[in-house]
C-alpha atoms as a PDB file:
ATOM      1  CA  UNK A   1     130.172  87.021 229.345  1.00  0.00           C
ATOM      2  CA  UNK A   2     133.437  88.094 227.510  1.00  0.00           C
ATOM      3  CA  UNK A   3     133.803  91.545 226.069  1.00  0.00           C
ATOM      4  CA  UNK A   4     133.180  91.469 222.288  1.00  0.00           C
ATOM      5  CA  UNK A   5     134.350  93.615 219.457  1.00  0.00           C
ATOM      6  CA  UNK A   6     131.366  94.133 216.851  1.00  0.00           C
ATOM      7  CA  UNK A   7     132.929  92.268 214.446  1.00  0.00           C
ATOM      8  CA  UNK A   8     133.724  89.456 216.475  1.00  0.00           C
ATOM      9  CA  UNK A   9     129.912  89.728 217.539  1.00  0.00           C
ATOM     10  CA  UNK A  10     129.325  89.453 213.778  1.00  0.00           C
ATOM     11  CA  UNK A  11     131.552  86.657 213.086  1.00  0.00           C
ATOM     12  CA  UNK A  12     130.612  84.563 216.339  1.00  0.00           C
ATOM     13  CA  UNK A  13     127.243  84.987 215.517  1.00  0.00           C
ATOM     14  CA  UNK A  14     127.050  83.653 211.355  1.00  0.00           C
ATOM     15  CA  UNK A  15     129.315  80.421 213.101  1.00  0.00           C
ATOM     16  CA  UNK A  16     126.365  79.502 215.963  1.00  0.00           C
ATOM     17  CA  UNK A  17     123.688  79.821 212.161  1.00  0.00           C
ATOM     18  CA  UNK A  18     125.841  77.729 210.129  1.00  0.00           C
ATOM     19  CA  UNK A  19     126.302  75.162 213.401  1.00  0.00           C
ATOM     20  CA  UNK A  20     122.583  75.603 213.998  1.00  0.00           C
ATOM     21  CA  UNK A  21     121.736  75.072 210.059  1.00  0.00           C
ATOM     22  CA  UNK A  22     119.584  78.097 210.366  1.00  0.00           C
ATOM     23  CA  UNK A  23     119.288  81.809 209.277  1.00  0.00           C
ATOM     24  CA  UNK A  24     119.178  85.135 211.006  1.00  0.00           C
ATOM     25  CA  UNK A  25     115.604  85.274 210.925  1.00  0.00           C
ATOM     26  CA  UNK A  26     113.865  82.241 211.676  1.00  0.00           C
ATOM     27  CA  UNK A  27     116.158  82.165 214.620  1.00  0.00           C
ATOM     28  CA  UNK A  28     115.084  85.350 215.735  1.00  0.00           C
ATOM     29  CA  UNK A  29     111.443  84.648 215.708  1.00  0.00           C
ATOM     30  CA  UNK A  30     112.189  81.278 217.083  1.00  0.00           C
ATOM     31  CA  UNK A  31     113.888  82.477 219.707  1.00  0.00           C
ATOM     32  CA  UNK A  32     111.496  85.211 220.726  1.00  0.00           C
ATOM     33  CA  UNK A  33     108.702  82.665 220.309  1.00  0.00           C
ATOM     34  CA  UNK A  34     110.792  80.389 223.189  1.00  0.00           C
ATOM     35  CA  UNK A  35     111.375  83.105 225.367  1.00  0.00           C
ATOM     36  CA  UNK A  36     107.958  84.076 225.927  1.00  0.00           C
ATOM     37  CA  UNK A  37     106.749  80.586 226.172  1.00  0.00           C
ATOM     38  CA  UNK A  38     109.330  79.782 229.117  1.00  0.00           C
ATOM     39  CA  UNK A  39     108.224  83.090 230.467  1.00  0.00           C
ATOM     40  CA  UNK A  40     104.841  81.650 230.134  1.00  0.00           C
ATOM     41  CA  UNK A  41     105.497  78.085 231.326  1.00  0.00           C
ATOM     42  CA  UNK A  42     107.358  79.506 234.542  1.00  0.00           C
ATOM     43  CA  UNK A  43     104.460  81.588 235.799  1.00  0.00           C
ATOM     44  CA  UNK A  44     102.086  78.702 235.212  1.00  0.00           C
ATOM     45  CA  UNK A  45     104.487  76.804 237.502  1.00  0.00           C
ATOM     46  CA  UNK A  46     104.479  79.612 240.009  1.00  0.00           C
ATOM     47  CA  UNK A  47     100.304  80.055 239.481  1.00  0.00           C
ATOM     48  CA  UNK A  48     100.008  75.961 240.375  1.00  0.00           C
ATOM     49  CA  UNK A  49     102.915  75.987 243.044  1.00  0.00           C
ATOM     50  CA  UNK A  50     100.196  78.210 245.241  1.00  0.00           C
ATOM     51  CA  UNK A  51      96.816  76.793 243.676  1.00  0.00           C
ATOM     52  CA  UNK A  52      97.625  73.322 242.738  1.00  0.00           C
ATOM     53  CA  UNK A  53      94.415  72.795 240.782  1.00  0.00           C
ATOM     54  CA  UNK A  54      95.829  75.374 238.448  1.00  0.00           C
ATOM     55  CA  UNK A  55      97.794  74.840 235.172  1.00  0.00           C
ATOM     56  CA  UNK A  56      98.008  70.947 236.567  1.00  0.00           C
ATOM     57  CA  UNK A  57     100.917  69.588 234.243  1.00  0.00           C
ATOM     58  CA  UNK A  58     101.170  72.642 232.217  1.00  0.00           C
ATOM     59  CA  UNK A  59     104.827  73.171 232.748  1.00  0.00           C
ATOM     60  CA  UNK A  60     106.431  69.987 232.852  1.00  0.00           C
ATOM     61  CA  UNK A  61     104.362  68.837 229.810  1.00  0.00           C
ATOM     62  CA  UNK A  62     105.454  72.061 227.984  1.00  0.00           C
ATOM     63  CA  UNK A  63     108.710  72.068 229.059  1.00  0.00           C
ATOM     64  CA  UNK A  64     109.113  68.703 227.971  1.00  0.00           C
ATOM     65  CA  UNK A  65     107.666  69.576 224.628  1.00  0.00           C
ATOM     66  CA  UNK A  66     110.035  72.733 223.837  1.00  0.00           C
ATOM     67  CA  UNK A  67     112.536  70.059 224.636  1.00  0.00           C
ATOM     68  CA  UNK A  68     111.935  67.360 222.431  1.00  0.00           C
ATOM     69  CA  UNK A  69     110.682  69.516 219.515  1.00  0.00           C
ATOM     70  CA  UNK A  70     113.383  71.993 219.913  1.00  0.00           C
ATOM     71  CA  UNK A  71     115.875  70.532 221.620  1.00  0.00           C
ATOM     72  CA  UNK A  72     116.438  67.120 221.458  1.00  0.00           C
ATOM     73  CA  UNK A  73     117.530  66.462 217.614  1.00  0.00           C
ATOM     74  CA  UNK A  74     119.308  70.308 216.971  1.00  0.00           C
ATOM     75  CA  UNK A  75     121.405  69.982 214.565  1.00  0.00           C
ATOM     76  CA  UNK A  76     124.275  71.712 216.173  1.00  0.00           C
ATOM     77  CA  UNK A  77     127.031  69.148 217.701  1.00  0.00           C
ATOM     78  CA  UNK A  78     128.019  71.206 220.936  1.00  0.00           C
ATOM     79  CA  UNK A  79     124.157  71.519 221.790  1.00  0.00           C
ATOM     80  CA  UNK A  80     123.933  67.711 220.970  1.00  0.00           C
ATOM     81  CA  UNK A  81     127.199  67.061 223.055  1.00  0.00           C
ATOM     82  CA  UNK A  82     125.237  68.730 226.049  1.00  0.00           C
ATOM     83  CA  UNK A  83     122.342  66.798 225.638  1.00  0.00           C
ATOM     84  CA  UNK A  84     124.391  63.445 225.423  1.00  0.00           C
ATOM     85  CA  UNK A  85     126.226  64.507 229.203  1.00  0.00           C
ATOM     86  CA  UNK A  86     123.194  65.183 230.544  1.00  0.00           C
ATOM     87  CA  UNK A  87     121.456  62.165 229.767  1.00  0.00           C
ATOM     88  CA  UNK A  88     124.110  59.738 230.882  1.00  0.00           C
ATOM     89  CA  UNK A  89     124.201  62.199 234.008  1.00  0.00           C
ATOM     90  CA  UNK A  90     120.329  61.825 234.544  1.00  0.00           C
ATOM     91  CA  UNK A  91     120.981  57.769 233.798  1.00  0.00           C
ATOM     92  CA  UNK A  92     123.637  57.573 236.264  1.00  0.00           C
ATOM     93  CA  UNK A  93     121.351  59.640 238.895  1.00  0.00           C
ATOM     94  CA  UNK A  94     118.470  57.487 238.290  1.00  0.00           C
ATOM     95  CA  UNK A  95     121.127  54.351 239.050  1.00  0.00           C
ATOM     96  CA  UNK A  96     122.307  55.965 242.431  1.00  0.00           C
ATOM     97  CA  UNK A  97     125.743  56.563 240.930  1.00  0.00           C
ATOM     98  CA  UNK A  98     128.238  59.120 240.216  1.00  0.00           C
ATOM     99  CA  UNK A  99     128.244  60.140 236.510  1.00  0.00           C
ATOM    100  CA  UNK A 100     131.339  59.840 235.071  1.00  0.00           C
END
């Protein structure tokens, strides 16, 4: 992590809003509301890794639906970006080849 001046802090921060098409708040909330259900979601996966009849599907599923209902359409382009290399990665995988 680079060392940041508080006004660069300030000024990097209102450009990742405007990119996300969001404001200070309902990206706080949302992101403390995502935190805590990863949290969640990992110890599930930890709770069924030892006790398989536990929390069967409960992290994959709700990984997969932070991803999709979160993720997936964000309006910000380098999040989208991401998203597009990693899915012609994952295509590639799933082909046996080398993504490009």
């Amino acid at each position: 992590m680079k060392a940041y001046s508080p006004l660069r802090i300030i000024n990097d921060s209102k450009q990742h809003l405007q990119a996300s098409r969001v404001s200070y708040f309902p990206h706080l909330f949302s992101g403390v509301w995502l935190g805590f259900k990863i949290m969640y979601l990992g110890l599930t996966s930890i709770f069924h890794a030892f006790v398989p009849a536990w929390f069967e599907g409960d992290a994959p599923l709700g990984v997969a639906n932070l991803f999709y209902r979160k993720v997936y359409n964000h309006p910000n382009p380098a999040f989208q970006q991401h998203i597009k290399a990693e899915r012609e990665a994952a295509e590639a995988a799933a082909q046996g080849r080398t993504p490009a």
